[in-house]
C-alpha atoms as a PDB file:
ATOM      1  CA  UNK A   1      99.304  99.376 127.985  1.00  0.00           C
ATOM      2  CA  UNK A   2      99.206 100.020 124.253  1.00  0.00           C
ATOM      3  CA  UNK A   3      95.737 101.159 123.122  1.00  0.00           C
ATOM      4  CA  UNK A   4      96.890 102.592 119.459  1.00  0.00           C
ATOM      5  CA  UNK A   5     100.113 102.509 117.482  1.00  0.00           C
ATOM      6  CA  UNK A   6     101.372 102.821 113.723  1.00  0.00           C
ATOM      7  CA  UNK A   7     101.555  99.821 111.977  1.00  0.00           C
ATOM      8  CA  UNK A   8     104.257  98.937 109.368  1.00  0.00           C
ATOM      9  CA  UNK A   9     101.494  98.302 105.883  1.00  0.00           C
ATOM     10  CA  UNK A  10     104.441  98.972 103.468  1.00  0.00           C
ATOM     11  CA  UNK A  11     105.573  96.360 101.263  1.00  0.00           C
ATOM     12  CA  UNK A  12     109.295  97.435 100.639  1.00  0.00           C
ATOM     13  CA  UNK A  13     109.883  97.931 104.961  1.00  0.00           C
ATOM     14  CA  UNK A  14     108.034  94.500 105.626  1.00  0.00           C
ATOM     15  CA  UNK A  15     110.621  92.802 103.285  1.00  0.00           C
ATOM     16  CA  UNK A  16     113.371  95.021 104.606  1.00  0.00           C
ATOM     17  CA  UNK A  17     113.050  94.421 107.927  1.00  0.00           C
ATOM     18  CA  UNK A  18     111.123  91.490 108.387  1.00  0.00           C
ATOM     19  CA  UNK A  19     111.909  89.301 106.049  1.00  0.00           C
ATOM     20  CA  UNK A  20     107.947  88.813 104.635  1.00  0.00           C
ATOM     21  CA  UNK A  21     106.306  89.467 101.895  1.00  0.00           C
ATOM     22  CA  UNK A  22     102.697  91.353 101.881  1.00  0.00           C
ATOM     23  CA  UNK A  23     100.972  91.935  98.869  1.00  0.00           C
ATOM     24  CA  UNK A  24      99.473  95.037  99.968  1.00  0.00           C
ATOM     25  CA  UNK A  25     100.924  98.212  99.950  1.00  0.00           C
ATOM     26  CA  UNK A  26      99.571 100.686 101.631  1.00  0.00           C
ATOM     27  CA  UNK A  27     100.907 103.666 103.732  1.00  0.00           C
ATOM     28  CA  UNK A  28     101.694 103.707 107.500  1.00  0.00           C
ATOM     29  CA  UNK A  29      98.413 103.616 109.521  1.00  0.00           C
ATOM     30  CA  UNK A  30      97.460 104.470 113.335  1.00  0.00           C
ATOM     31  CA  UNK A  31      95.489 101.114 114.253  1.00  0.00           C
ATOM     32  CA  UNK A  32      93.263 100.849 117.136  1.00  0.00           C
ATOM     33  CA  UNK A  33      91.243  98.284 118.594  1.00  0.00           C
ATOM     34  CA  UNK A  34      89.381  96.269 116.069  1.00  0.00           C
ATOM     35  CA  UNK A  35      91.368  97.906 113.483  1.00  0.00           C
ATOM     36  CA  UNK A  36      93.019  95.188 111.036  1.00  0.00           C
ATOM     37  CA  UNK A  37      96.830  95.575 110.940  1.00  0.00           C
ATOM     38  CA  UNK A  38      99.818  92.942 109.538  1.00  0.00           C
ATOM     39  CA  UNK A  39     101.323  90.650 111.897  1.00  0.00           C
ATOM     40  CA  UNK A  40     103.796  88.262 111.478  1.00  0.00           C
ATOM     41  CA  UNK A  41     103.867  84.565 112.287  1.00  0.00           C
ATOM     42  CA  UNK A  42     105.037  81.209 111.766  1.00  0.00           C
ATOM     43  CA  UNK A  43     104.248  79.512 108.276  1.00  0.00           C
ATOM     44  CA  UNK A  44     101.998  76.526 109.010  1.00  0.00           C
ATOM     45  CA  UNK A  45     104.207  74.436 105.926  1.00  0.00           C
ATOM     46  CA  UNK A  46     106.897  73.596 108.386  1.00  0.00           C
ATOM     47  CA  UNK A  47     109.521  75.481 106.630  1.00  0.00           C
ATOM     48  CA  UNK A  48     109.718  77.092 110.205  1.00  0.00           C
ATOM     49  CA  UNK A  49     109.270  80.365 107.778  1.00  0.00           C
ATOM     50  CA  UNK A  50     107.939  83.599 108.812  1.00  0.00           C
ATOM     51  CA  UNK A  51     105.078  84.728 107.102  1.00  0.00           C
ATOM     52  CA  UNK A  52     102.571  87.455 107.368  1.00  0.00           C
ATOM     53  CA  UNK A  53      98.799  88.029 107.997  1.00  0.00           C
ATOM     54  CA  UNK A  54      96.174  90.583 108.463  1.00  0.00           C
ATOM     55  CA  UNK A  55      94.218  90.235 111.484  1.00  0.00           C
ATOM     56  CA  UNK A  56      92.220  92.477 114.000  1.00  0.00           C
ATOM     57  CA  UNK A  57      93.876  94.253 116.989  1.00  0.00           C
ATOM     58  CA  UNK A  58      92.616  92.526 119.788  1.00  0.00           C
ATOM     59  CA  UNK A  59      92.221  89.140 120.678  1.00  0.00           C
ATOM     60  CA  UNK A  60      89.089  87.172 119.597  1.00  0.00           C
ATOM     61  CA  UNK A  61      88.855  83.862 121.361  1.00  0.00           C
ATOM     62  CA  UNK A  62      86.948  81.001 120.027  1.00  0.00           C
ATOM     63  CA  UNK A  63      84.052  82.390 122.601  1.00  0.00           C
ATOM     64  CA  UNK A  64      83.711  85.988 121.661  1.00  0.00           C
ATOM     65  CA  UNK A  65      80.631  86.660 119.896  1.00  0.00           C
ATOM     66  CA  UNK A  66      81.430  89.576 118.133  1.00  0.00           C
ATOM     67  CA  UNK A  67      84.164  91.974 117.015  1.00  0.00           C
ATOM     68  CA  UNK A  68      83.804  94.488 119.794  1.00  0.00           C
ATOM     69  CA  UNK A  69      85.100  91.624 122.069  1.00  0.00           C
ATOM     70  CA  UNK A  70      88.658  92.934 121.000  1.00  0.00           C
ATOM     71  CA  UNK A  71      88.062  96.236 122.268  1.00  0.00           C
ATOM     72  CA  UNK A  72      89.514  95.127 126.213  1.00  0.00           C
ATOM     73  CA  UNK A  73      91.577  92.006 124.485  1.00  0.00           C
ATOM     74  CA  UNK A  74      94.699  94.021 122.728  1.00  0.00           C
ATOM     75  CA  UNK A  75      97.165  93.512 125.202  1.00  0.00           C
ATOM     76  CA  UNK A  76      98.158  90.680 127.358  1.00  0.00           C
ATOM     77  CA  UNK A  77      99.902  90.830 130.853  1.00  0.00           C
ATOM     78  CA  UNK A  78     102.752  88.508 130.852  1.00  0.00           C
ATOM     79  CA  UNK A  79     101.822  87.409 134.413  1.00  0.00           C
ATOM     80  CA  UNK A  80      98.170  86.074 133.370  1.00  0.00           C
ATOM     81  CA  UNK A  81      98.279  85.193 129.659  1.00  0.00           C
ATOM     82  CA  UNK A  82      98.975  81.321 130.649  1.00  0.00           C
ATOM     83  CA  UNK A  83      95.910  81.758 132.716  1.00  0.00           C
ATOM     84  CA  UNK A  84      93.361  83.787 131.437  1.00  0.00           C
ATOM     85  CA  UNK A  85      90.314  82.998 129.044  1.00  0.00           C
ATOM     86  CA  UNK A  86      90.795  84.796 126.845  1.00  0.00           C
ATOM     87  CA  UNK A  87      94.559  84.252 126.265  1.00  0.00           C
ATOM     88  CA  UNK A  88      95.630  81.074 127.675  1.00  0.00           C
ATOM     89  CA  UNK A  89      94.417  79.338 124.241  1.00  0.00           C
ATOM     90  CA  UNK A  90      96.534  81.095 121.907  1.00  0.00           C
ATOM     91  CA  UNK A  91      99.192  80.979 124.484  1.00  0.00           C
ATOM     92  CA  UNK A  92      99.153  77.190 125.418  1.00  0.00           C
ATOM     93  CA  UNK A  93      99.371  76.374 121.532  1.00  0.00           C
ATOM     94  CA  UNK A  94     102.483  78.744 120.633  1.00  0.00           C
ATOM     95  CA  UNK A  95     100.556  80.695 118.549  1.00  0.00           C
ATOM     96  CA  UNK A  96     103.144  83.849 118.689  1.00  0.00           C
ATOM     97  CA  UNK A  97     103.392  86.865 116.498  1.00  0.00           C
ATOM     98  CA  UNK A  98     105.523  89.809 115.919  1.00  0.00           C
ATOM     99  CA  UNK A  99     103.643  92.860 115.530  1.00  0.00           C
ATOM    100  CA  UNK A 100     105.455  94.948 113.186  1.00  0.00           C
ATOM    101  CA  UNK A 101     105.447  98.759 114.274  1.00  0.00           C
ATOM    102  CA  UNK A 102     106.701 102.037 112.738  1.00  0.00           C
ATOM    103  CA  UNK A 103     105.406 103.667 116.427  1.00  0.00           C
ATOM    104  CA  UNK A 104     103.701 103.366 119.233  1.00  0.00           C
ATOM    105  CA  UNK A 105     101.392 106.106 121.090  1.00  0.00           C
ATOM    106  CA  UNK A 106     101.082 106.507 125.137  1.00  0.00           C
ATOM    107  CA  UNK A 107      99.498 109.426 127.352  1.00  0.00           C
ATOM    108  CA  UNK A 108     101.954 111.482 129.737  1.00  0.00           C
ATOM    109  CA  UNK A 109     100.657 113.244 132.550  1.00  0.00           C
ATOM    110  CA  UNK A 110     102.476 116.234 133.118  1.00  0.00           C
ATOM    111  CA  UNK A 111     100.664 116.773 136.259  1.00  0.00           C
ATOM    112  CA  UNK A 112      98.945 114.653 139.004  1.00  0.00           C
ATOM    113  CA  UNK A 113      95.947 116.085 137.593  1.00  0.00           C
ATOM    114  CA  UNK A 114      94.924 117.511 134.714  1.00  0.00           C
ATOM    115  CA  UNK A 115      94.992 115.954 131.396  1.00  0.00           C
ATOM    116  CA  UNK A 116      97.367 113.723 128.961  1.00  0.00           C
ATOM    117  CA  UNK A 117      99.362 114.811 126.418  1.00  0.00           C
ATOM    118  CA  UNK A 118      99.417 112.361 123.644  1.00  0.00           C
ATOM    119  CA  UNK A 119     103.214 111.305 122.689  1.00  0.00           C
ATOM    120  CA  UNK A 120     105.188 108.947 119.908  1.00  0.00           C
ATOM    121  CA  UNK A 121     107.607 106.859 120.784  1.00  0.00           C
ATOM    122  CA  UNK A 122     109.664 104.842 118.984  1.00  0.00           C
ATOM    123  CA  UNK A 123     112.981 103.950 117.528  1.00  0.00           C
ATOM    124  CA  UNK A 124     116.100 106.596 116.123  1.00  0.00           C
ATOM    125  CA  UNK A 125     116.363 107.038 112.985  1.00  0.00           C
ATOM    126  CA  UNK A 126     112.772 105.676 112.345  1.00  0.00           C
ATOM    127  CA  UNK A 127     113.797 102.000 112.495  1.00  0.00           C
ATOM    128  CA  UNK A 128     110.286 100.005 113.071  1.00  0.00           C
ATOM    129  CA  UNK A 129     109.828  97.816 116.209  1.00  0.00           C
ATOM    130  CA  UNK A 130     109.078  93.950 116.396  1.00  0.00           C
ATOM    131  CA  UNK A 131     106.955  93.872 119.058  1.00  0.00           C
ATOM    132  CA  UNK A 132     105.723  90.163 121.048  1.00  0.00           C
ATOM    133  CA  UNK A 133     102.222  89.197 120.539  1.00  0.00           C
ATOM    134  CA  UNK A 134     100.180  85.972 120.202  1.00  0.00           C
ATOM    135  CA  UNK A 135      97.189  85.633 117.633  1.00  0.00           C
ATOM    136  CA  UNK A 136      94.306  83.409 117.046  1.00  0.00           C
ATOM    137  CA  UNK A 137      91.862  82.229 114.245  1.00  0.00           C
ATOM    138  CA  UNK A 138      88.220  83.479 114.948  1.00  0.00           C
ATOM    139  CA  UNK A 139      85.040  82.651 113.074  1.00  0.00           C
ATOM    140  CA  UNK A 140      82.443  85.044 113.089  1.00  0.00           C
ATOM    141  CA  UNK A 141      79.195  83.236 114.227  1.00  0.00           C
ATOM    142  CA  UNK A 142      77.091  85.989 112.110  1.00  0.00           C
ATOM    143  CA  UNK A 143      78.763  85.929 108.862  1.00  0.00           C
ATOM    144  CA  UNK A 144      80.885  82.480 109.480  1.00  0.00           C
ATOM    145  CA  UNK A 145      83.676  83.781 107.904  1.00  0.00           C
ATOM    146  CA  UNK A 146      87.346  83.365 109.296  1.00  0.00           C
ATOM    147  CA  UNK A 147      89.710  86.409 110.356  1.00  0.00           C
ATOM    148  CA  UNK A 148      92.712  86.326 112.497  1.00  0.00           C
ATOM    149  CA  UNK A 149      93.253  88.519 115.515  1.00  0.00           C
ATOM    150  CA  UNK A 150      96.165  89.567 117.874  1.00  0.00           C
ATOM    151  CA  UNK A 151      97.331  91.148 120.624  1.00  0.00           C
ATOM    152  CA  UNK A 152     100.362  92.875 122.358  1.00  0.00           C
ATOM    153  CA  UNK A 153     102.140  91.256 125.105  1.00  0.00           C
ATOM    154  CA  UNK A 154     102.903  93.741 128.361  1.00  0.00           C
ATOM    155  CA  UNK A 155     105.470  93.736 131.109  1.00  0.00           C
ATOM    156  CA  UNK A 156     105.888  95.798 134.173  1.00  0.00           C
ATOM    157  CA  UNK A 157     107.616  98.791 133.042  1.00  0.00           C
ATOM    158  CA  UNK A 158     108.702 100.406 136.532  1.00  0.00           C
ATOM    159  CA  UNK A 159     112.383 101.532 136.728  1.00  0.00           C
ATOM    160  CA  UNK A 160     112.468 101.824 133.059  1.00  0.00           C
ATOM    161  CA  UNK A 161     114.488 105.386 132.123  1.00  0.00           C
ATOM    162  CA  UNK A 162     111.205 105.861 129.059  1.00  0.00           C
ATOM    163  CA  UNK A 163     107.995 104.015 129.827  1.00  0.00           C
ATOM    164  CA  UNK A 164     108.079 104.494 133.254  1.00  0.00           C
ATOM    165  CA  UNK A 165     106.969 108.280 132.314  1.00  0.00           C
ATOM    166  CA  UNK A 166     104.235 107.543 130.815  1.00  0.00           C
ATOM    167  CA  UNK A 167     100.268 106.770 131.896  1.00  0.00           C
ATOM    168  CA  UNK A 168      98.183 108.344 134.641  1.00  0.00           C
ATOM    169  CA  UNK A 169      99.875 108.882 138.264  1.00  0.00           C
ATOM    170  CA  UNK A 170      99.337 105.991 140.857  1.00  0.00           C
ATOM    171  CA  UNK A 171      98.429 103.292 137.819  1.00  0.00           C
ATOM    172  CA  UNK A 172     101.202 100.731 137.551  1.00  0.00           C
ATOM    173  CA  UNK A 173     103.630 101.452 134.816  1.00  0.00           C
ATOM    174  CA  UNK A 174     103.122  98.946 131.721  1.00  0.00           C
ATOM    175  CA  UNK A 175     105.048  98.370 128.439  1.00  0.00           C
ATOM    176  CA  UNK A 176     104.920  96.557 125.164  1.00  0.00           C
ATOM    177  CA  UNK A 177     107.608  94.021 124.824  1.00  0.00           C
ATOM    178  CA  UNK A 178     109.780  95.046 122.340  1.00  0.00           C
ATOM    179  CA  UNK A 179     111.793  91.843 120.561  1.00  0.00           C
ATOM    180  CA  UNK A 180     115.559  92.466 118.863  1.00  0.00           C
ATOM    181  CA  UNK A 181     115.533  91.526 115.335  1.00  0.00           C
ATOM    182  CA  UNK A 182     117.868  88.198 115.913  1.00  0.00           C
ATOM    183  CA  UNK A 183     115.018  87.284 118.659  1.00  0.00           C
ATOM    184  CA  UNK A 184     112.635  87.430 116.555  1.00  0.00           C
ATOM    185  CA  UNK A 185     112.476  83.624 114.893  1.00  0.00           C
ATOM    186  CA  UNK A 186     113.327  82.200 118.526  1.00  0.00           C
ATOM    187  CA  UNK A 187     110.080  83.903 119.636  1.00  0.00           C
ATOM    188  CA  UNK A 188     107.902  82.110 117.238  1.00  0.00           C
ATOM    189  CA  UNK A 189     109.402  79.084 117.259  1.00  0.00           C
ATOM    190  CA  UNK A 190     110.559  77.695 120.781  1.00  0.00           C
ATOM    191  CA  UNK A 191     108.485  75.712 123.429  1.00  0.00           C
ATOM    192  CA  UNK A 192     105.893  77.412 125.106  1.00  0.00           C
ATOM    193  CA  UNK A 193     108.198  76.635 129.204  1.00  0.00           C
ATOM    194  CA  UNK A 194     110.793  78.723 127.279  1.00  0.00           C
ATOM    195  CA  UNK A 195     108.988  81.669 125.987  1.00  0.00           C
ATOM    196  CA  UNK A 196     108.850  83.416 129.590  1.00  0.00           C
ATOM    197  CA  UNK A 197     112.895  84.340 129.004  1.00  0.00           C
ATOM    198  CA  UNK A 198     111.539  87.074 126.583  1.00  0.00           C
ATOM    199  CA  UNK A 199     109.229  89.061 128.937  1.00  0.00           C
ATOM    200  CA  UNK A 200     111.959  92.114 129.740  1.00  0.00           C
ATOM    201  CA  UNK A 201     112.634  95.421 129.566  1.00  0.00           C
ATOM    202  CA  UNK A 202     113.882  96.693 126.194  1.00  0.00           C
ATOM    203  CA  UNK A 203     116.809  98.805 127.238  1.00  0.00           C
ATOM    204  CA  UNK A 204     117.854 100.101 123.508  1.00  0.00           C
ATOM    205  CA  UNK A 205     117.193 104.054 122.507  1.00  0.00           C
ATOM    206  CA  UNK A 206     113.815 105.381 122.528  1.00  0.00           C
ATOM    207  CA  UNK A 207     112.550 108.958 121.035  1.00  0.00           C
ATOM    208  CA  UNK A 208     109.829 110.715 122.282  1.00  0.00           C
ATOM    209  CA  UNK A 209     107.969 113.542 121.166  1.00  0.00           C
ATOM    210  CA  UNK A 210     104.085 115.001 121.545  1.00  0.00           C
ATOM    211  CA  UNK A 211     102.078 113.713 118.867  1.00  0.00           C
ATOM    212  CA  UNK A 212      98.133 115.121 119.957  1.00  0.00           C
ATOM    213  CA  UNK A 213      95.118 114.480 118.115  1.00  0.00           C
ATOM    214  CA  UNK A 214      93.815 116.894 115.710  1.00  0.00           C
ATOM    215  CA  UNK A 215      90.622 118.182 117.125  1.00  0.00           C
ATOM    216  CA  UNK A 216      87.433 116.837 115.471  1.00  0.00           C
ATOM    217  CA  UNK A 217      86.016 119.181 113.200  1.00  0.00           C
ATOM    218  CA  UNK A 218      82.341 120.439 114.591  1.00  0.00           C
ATOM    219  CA  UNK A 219      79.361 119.586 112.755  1.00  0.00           C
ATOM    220  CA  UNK A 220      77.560 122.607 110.578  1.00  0.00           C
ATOM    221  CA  UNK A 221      74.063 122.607 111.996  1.00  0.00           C
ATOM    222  CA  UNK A 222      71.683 123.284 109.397  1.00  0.00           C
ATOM    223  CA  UNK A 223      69.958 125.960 108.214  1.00  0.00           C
ATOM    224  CA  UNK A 224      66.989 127.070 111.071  1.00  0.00           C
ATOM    225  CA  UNK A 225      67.899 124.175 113.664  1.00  0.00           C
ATOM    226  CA  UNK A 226      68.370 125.563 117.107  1.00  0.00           C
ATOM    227  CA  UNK A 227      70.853 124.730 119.847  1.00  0.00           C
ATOM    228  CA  UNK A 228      70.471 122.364 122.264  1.00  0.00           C
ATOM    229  CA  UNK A 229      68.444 122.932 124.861  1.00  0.00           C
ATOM    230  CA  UNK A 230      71.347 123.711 127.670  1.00  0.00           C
ATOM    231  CA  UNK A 231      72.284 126.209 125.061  1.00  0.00           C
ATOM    232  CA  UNK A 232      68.961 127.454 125.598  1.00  0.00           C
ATOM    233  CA  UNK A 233      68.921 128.101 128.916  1.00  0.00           C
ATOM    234  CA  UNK A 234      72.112 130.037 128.617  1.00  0.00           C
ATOM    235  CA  UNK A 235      74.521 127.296 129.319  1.00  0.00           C
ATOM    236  CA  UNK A 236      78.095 127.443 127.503  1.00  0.00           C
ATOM    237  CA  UNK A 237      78.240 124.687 125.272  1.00  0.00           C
ATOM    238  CA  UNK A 238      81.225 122.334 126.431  1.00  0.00           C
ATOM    239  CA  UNK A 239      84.167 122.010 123.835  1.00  0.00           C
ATOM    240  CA  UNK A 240      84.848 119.178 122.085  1.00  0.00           C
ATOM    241  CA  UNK A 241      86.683 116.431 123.721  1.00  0.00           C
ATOM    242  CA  UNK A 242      89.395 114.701 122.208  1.00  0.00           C
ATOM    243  CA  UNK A 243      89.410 110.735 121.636  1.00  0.00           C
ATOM    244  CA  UNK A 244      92.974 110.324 122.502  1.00  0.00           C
ATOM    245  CA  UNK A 245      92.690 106.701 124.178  1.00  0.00           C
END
């Protein structure tokens, strides 16, 4: 699973290392669900071009009613995307995408219990990843106006010597798929029977490092307002809890 990562927004590493051209510019940005973010996918000209979009993270099928929807549709298990609602569309009509990635962001448990520790993972020398997704075309039915959405594609990640680490003890161990460069046209263009041969285990160099939260800054309560009333009766006020995932 893949709940937030750092998209690639800049124009020049776009170009550089995916071959498309964005008109934005913008710096590096953490992207959560519902969050827009680039993605790339196949021009709709026939050229059998790449070109790139802006869309939400997380799916929005032509059902979903609203943008929250996308909030438990940003990845996709490999094993059900042919067969569930949600995905199965997008799926059935090739509608692939690389998601274009400076880093991605998973919790490790350094203990059976306790909490996470927030880490960033991604490639040496800060090379972004191409990672497999599929995409759709939504239309608001409050506003009627058109956005795209996407999500990331996951694979069992047991065995693997990185993402096998990571998420809470006893939950099965689950990983983006991560395309090579030279893979990436084949992804968006071949027949949907072949796509399957691209669900593995990327086995190329990983780095890892803690990469926590900043705690939220607490809220100045004004002038003559009292506590809360647990703080009344003498109970400690809990600390703030982080919104890591």
């Amino acid at each position: 699973m893949c709940s937030n990562y750092e998209a690639v927004t800049r124009r020049d590493r776009l170009l550089s290392f995916f071959g498309v051209v964005r008109e934005d510019d913008e710096r590096p940005v953490v992207t959560c669900p519902t969050g827009m973010a680039p993605f790339i996918r196949l021009a709709e000209d026939g050229s059998g071009k790449r070109r790139v979009d802006d869309g939400a993270f997380g799916l929005l099928p032509g059902f979903a009613k609203e943008l929250v929807y996308g909030k438990k549709t940003y990845n996709a298990k490999s094993e059900t995307i042919a067969k569930l609602p949600s995905f199965r569309s997008a799926w059935r009509m090739g509608q692939r995408c690389v998601i274009p990635a400076e880093a991605i962001f998973e919790p490790y448990y350094e203990a059976d219990e306790g909490p996470s520790v927030r880490y960033r993972i991604q490639q040496p020398g800060e090379v972004p990843m191409g990672l497999a997704g599929i995409w759709e075309e939504w239309t608001n039915p409050e506003t009627n106006e058109d956005m795209f959405s996407f999500a990331m594609l996951t694979i069992n990640a047991d065995g693997h010597p990185v993402m096998s680490r990571f998420h809470r003890p006893g939950e099965e161990k689950r990983m983006v798929v991560i395309l090579d460069p030279e893979d990436y046209d084949d992804w968006l263009t071949c027949p949907v029977h072949e796509a399957p041969r691209f669900f593995r285990q990327w086995m190329g160099q990983l780095e890892t490092f803690p990469a926590p939260l900043a705690p939220r800054p607490k809220k100045e309560r004004p002038a003559g307002e009292r506590e809360p009333e647990r703080a009344a009766k003498g109970t400690p006020t809990p600390p703030p809890q982080l919104d890591l995932f």
